[in-house]
N, C-alpha and C. Protein backbone atom coordinates (compact mmCIF):
# COMPACT_ATOMS: atom_id res chain seq x y z
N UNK A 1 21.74 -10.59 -45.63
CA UNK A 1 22.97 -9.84 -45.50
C UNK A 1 22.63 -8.34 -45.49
N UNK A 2 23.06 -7.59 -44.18
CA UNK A 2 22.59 -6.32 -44.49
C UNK A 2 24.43 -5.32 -44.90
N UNK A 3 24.38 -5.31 -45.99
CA UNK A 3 25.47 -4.68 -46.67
C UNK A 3 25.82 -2.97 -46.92
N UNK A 4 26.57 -2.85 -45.82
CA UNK A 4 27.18 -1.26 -45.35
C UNK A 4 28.39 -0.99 -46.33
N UNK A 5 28.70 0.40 -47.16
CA UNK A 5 29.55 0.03 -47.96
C UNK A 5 30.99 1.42 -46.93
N UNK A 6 32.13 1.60 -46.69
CA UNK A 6 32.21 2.67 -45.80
C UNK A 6 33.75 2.86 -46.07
N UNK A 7 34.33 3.58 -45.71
CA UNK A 7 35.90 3.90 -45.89
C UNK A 7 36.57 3.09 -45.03
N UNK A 8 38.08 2.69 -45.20
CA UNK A 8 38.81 1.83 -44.33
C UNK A 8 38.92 2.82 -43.05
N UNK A 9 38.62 2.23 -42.10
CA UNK A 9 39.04 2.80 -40.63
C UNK A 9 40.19 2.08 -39.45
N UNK A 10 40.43 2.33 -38.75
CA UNK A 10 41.55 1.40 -38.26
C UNK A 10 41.11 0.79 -37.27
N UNK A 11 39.48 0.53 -36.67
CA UNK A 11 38.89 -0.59 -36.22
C UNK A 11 38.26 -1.73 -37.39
N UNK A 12 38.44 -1.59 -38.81
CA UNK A 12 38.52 -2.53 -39.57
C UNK A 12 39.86 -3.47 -39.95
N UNK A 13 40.59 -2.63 -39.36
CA UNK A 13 42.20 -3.64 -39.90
C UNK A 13 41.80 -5.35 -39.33
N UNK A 14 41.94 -5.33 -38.42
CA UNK A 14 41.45 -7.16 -37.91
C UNK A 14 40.84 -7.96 -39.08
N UNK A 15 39.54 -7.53 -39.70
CA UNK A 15 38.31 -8.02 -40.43
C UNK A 15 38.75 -7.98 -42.07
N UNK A 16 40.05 -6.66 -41.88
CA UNK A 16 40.18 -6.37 -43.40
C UNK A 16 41.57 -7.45 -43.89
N UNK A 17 42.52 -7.68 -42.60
CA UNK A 17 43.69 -8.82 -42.87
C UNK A 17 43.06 -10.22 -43.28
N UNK A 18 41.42 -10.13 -42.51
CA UNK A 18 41.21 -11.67 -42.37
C UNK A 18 40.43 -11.80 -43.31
N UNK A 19 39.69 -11.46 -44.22
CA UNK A 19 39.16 -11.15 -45.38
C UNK A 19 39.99 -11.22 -46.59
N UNK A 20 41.39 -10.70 -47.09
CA UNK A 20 42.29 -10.68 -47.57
C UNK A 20 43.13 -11.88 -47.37
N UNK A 21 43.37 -12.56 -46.23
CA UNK A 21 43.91 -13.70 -45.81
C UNK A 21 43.27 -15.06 -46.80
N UNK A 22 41.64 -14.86 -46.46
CA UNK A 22 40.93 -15.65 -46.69
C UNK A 22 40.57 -15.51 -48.59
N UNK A 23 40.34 -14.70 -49.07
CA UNK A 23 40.20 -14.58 -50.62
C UNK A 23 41.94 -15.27 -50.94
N UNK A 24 42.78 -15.08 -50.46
CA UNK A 24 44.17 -15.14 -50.79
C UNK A 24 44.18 -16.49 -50.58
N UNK A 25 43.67 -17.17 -49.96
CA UNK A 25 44.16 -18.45 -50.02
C UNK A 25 43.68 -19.30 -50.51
N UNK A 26 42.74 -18.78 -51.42
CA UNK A 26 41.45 -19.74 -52.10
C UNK A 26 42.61 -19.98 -53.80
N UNK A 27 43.48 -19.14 -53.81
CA UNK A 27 44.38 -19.67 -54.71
C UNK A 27 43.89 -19.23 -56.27
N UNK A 28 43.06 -18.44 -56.05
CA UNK A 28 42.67 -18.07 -57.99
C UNK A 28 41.93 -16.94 -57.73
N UNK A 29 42.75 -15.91 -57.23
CA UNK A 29 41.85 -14.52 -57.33
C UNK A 29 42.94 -13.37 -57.70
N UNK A 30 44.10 -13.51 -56.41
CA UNK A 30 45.12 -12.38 -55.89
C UNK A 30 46.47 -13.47 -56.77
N UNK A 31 47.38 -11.97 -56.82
CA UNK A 31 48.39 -12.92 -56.53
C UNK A 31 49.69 -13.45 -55.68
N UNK A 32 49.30 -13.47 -54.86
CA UNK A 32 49.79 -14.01 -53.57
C UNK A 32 48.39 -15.08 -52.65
N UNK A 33 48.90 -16.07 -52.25
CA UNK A 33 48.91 -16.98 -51.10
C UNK A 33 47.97 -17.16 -50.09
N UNK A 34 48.64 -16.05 -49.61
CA UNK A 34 48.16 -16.07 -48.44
C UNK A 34 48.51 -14.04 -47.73
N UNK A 35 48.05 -14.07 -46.19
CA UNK A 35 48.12 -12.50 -46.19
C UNK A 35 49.47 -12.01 -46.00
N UNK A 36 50.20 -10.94 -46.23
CA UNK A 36 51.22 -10.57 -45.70
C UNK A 36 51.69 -10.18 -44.16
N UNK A 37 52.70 -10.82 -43.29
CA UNK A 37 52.90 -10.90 -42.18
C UNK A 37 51.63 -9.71 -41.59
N UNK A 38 51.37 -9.40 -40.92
CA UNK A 38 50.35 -8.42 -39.99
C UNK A 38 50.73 -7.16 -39.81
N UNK A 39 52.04 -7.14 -39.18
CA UNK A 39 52.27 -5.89 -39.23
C UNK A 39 52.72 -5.17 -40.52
N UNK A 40 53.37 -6.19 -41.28
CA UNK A 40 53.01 -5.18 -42.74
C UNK A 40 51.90 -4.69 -43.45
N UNK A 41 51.08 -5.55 -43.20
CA UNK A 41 49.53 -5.05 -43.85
C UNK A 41 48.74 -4.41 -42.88
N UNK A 42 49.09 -4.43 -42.02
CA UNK A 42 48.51 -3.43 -40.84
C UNK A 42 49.53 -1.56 -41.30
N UNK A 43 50.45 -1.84 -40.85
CA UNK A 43 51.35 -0.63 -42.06
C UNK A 43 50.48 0.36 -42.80
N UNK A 44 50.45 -0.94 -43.88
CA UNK A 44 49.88 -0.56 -45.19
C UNK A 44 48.64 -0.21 -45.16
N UNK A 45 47.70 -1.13 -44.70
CA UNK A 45 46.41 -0.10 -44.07
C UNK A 45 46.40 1.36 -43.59
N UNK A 46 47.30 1.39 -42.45
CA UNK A 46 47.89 2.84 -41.60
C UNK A 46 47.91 3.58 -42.79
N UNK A 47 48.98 3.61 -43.61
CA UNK A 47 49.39 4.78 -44.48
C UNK A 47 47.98 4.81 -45.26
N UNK A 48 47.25 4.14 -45.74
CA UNK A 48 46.09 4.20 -46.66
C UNK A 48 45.47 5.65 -45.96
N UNK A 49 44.98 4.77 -44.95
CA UNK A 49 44.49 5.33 -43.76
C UNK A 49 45.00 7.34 -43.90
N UNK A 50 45.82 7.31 -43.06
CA UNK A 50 46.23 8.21 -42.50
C UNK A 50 46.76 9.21 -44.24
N UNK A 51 46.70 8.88 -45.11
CA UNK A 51 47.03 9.49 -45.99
C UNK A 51 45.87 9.64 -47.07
N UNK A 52 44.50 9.45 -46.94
CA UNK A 52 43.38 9.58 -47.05
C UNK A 52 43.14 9.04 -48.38
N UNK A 53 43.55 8.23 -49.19
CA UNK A 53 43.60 7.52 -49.94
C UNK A 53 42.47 6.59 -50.24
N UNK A 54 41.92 6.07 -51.21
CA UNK A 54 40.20 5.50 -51.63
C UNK A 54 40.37 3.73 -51.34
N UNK A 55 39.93 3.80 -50.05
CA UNK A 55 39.84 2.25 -49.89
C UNK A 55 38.68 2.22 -48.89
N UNK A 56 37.94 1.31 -49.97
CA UNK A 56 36.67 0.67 -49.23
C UNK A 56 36.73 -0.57 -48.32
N UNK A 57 36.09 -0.85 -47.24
CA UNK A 57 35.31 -2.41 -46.67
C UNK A 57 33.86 -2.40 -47.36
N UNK A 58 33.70 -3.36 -47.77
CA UNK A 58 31.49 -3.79 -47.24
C UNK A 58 31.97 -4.39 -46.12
N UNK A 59 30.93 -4.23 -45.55
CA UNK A 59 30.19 -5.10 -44.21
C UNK A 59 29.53 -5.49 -44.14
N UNK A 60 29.08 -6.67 -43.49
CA UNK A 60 27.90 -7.20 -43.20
C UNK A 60 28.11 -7.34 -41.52
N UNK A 61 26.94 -6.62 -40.81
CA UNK A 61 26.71 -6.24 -39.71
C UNK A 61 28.25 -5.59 -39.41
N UNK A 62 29.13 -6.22 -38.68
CA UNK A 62 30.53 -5.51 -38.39
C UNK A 62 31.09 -6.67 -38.75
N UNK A 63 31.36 -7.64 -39.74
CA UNK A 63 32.07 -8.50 -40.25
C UNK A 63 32.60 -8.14 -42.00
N UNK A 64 33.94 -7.61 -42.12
CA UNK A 64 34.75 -7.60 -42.88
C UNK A 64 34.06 -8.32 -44.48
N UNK A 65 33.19 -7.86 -45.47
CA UNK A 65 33.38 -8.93 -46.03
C UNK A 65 34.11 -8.74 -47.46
N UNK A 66 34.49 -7.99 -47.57
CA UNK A 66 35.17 -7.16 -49.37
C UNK A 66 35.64 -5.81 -48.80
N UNK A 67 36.96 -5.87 -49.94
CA UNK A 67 37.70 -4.77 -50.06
C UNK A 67 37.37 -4.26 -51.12
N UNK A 68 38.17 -2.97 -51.94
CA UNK A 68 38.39 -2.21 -52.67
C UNK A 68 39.15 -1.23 -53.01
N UNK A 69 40.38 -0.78 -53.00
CA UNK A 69 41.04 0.26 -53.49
C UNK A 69 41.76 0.43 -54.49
N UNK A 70 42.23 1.47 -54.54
CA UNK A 70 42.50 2.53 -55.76
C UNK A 70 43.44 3.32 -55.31
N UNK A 71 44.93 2.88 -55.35
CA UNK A 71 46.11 3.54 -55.09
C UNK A 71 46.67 4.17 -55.77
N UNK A 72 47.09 5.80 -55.88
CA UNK A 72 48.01 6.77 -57.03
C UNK A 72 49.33 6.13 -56.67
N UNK A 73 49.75 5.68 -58.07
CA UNK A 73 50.86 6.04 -58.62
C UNK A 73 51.88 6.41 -57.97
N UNK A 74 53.05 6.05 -57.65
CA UNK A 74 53.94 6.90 -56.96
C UNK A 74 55.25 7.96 -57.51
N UNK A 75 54.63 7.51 -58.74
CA UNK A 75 56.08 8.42 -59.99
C UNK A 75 54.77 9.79 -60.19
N UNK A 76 55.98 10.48 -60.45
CA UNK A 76 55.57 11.99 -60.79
C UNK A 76 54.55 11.93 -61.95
N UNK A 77 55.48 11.19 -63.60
CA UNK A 77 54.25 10.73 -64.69
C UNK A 77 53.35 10.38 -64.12
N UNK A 78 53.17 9.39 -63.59
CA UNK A 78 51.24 8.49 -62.90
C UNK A 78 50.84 9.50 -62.08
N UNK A 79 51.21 10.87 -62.01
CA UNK A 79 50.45 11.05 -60.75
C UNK A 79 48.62 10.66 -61.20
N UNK A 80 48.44 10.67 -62.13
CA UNK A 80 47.19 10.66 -62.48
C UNK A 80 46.55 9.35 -63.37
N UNK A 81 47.13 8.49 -62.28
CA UNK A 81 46.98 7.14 -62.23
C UNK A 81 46.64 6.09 -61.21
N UNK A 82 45.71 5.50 -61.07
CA UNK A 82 45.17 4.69 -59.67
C UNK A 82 45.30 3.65 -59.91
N UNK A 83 46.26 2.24 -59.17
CA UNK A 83 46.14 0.58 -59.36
C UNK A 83 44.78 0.17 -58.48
N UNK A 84 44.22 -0.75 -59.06
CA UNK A 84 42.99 -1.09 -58.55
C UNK A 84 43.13 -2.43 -58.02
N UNK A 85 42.38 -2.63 -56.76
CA UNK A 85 42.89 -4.07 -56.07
C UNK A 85 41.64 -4.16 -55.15
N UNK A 86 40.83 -5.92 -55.26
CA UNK A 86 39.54 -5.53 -54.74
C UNK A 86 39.20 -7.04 -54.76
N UNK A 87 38.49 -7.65 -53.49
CA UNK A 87 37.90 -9.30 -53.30
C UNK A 87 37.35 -9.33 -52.45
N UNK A 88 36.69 -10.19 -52.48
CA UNK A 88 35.03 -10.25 -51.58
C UNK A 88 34.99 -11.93 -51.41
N UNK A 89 34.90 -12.08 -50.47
CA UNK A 89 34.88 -13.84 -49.40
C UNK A 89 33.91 -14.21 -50.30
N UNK A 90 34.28 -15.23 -50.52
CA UNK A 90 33.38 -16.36 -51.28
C UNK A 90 31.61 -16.74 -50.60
N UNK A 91 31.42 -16.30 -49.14
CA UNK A 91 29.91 -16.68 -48.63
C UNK A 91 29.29 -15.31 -49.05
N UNK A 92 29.74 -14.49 -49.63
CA UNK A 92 29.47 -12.67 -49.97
C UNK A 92 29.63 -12.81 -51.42
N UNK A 93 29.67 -13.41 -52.08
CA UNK A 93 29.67 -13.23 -53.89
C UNK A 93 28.60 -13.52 -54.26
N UNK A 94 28.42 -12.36 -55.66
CA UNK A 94 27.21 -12.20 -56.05
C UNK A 94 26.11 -11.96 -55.67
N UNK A 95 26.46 -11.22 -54.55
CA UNK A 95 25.46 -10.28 -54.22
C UNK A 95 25.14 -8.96 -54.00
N UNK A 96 26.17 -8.28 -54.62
CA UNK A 96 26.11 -6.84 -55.36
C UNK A 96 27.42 -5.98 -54.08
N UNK A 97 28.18 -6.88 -53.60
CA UNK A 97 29.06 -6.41 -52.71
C UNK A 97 30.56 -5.56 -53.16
N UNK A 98 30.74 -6.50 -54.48
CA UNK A 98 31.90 -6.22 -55.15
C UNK A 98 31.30 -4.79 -56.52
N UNK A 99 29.73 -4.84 -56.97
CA UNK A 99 29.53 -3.42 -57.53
C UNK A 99 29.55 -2.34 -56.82
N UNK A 100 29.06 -2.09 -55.56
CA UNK A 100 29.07 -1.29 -54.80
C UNK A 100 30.25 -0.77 -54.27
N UNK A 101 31.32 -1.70 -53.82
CA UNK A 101 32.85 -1.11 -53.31
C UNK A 101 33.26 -0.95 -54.68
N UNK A 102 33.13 -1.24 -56.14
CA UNK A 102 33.97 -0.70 -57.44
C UNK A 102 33.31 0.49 -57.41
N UNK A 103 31.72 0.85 -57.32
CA UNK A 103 31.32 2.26 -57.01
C UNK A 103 31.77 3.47 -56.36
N UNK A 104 31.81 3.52 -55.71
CA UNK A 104 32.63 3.70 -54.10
C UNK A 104 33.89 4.37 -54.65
N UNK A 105 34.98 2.99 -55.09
CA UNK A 105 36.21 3.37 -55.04
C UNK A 105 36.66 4.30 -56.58
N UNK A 106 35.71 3.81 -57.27
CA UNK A 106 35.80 4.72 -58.56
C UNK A 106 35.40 6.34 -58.46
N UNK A 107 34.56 6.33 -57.63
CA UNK A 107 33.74 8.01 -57.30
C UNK A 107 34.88 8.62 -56.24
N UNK A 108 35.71 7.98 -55.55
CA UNK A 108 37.00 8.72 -54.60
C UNK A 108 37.56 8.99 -55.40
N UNK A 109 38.32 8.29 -56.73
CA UNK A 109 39.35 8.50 -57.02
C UNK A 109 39.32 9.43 -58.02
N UNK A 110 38.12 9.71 -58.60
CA UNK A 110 37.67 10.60 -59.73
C UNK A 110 37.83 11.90 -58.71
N UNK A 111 37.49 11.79 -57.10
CA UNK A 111 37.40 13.08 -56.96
C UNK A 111 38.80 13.59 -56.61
N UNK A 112 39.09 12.48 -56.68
CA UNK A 112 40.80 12.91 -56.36
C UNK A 112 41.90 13.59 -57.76
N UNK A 113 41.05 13.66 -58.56
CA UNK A 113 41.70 13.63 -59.54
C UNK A 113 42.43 12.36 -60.44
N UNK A 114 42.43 11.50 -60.27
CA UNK A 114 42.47 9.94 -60.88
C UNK A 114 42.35 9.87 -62.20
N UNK A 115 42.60 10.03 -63.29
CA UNK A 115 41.81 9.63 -64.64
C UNK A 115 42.51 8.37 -65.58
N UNK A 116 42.58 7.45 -64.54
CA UNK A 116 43.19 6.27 -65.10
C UNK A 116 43.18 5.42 -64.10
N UNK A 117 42.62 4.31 -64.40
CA UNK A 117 42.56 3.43 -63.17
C UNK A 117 43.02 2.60 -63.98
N UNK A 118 44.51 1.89 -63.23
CA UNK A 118 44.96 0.45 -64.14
C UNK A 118 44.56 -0.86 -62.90
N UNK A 119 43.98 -1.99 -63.89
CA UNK A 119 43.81 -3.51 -62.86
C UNK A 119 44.71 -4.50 -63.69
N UNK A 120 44.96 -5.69 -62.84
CA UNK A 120 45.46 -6.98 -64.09
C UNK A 120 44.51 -8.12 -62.97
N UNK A 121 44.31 -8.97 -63.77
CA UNK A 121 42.95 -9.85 -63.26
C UNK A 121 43.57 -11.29 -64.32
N UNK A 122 43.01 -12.05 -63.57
CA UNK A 122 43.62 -13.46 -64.05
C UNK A 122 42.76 -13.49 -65.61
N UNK A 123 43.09 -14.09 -66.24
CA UNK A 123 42.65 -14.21 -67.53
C UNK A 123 41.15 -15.16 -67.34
N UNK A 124 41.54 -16.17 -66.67
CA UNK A 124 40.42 -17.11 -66.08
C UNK A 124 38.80 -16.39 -65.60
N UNK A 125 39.46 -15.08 -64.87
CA UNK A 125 38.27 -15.02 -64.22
C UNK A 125 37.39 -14.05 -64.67
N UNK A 126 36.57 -14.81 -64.94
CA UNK A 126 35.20 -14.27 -65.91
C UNK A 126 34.45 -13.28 -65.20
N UNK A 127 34.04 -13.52 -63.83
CA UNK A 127 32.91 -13.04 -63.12
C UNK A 127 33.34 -11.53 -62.98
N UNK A 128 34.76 -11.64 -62.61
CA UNK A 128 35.80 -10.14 -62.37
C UNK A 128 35.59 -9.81 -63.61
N UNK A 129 36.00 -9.78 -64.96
CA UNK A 129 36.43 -9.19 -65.77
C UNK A 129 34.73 -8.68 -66.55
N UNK A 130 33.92 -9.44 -66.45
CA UNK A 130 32.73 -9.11 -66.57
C UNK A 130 32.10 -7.86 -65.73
N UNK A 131 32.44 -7.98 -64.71
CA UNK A 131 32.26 -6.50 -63.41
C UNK A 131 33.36 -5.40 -63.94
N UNK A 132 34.47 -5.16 -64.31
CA UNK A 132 35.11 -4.60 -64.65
C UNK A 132 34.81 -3.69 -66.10
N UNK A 133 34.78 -5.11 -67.15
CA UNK A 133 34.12 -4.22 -68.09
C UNK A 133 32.26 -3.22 -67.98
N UNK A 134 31.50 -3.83 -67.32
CA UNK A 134 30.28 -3.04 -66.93
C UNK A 134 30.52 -2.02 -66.57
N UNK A 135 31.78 -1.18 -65.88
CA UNK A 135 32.63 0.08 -65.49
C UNK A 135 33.37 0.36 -66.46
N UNK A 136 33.49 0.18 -67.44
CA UNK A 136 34.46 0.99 -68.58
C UNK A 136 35.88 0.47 -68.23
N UNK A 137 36.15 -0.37 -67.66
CA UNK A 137 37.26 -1.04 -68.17
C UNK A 137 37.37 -1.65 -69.61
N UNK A 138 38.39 -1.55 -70.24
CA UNK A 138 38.77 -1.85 -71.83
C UNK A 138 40.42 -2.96 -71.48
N UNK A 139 40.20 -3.73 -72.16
CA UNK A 139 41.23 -5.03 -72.27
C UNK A 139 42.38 -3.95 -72.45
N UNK A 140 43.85 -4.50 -72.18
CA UNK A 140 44.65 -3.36 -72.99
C UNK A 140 45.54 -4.17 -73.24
N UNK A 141 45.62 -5.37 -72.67
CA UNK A 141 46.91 -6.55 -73.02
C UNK A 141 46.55 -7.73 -72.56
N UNK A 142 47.62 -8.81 -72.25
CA UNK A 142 47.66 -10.31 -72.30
C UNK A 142 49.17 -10.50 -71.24
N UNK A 143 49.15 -11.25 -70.40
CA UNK A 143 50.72 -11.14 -69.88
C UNK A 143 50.75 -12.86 -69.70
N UNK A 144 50.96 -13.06 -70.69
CA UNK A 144 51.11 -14.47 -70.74
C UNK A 144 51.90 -15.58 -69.82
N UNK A 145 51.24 -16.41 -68.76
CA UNK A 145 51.85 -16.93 -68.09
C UNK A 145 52.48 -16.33 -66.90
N UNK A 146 51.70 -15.27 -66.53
CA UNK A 146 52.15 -14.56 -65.33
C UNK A 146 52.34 -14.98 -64.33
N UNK A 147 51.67 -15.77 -63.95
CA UNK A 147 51.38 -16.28 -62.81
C UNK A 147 51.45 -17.84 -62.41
N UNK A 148 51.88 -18.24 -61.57
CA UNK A 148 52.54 -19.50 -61.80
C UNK A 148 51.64 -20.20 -60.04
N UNK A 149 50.76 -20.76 -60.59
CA UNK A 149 49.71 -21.35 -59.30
C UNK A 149 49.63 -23.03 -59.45
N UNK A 150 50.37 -23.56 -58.37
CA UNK A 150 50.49 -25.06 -58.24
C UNK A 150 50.86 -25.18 -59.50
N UNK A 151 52.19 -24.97 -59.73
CA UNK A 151 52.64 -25.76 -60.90
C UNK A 151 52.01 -25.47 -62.29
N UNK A 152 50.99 -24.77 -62.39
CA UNK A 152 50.35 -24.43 -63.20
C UNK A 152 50.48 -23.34 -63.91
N UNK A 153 50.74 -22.66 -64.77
CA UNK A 153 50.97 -21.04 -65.69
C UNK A 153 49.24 -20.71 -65.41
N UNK A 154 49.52 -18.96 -65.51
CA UNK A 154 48.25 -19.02 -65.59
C UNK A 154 48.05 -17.19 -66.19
N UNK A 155 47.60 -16.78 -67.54
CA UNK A 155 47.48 -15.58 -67.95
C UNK A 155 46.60 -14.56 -67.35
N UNK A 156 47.47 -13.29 -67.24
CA UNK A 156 46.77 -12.39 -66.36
C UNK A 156 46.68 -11.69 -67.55
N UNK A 157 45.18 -10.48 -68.03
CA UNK A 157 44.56 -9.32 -68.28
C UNK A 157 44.86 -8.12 -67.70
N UNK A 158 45.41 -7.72 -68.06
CA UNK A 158 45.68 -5.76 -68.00
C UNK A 158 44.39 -4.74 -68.50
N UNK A 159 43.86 -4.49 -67.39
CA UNK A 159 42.52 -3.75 -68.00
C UNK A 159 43.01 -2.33 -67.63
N UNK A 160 42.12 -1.20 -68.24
CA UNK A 160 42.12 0.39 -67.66
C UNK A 160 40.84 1.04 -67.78
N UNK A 161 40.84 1.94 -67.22
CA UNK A 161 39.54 2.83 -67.33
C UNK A 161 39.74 4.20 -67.45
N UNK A 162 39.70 4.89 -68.55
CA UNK A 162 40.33 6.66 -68.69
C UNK A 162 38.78 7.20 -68.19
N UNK A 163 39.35 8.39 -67.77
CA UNK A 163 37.79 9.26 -67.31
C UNK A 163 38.05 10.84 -68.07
């Protein structure tokens, strides 16, 4: 795998829906499903985009394989606050794809002024919350039963990172 780490561009939207599509439907990462209609997440890319905002792809050769970003806040209080949102295709895990885009997206947002990055991550998932804390993420709560997957409850983690 030769692994490029680079800013979202808008010849990645295709690779970056289908990447997101695909972590989303594996059913224990995001929380949602599956991807949002196209032209909304195409949208939402745009404004990322065009409003210069910290969102990573990796690549492998020109194939989509992990995201990463770090969105401010949209209230006046948060301005100095980033939600963190970030998954990498299951044939691309564990292999240093998902440290590198948390790299990445942590060093934009610091330069942006950022000094708070909030995530919530399934309670389940170890591998995430293990990568998270190695970055100074600190537990900060429990949201018990957040998430409701096949019939199943399932507790999400509220992590942060102050800088």
């Amino acid at each position: 795998m030769s692994l490029e780490i680079v800013r979202t561009h808008v010849a990645h939207f295709e690779g970056l829906y289908t990447a997101i599509d695909e972590v989303a439907r594996e059913r224990r990462y995001l929380a949602f499903f599956q991807a949002p209609p196209v032209e909304a997440a195409f949208g939402f890319f745009r404004s990322i985009v065009e409003n210069d905002q910290c969102q990573f792809v990796a690549l492998d050769g020109r194939a989509v394989i992990g995201w990463c970003d770090i969105l401010p806040k949209p209230w006046d209080a948060c301005a100095h606050v980033g939600a963190l949102g970030m998954g990498v295709v299951r044939a691309a895990r564990r292999r240093g794809a998902g440290t590198r885009l948390l790299t990445a997206a942590i060093d934009c947002a610091e330069s942006k002024g950022l000094s708070r990055i909030e995530l919530a991550v399934r309670a389940d998932n170890r591998d995430a919350i293990g990568l998270y804390t190695r970055f100074g993420f600190a537990l900060e709560g429990m949201s018990r039963r957040a998430y409701r997957v096949d019939g199943q409850f399932v507790d999400v983690a509220t992590m942060a990172r102050l800088t």
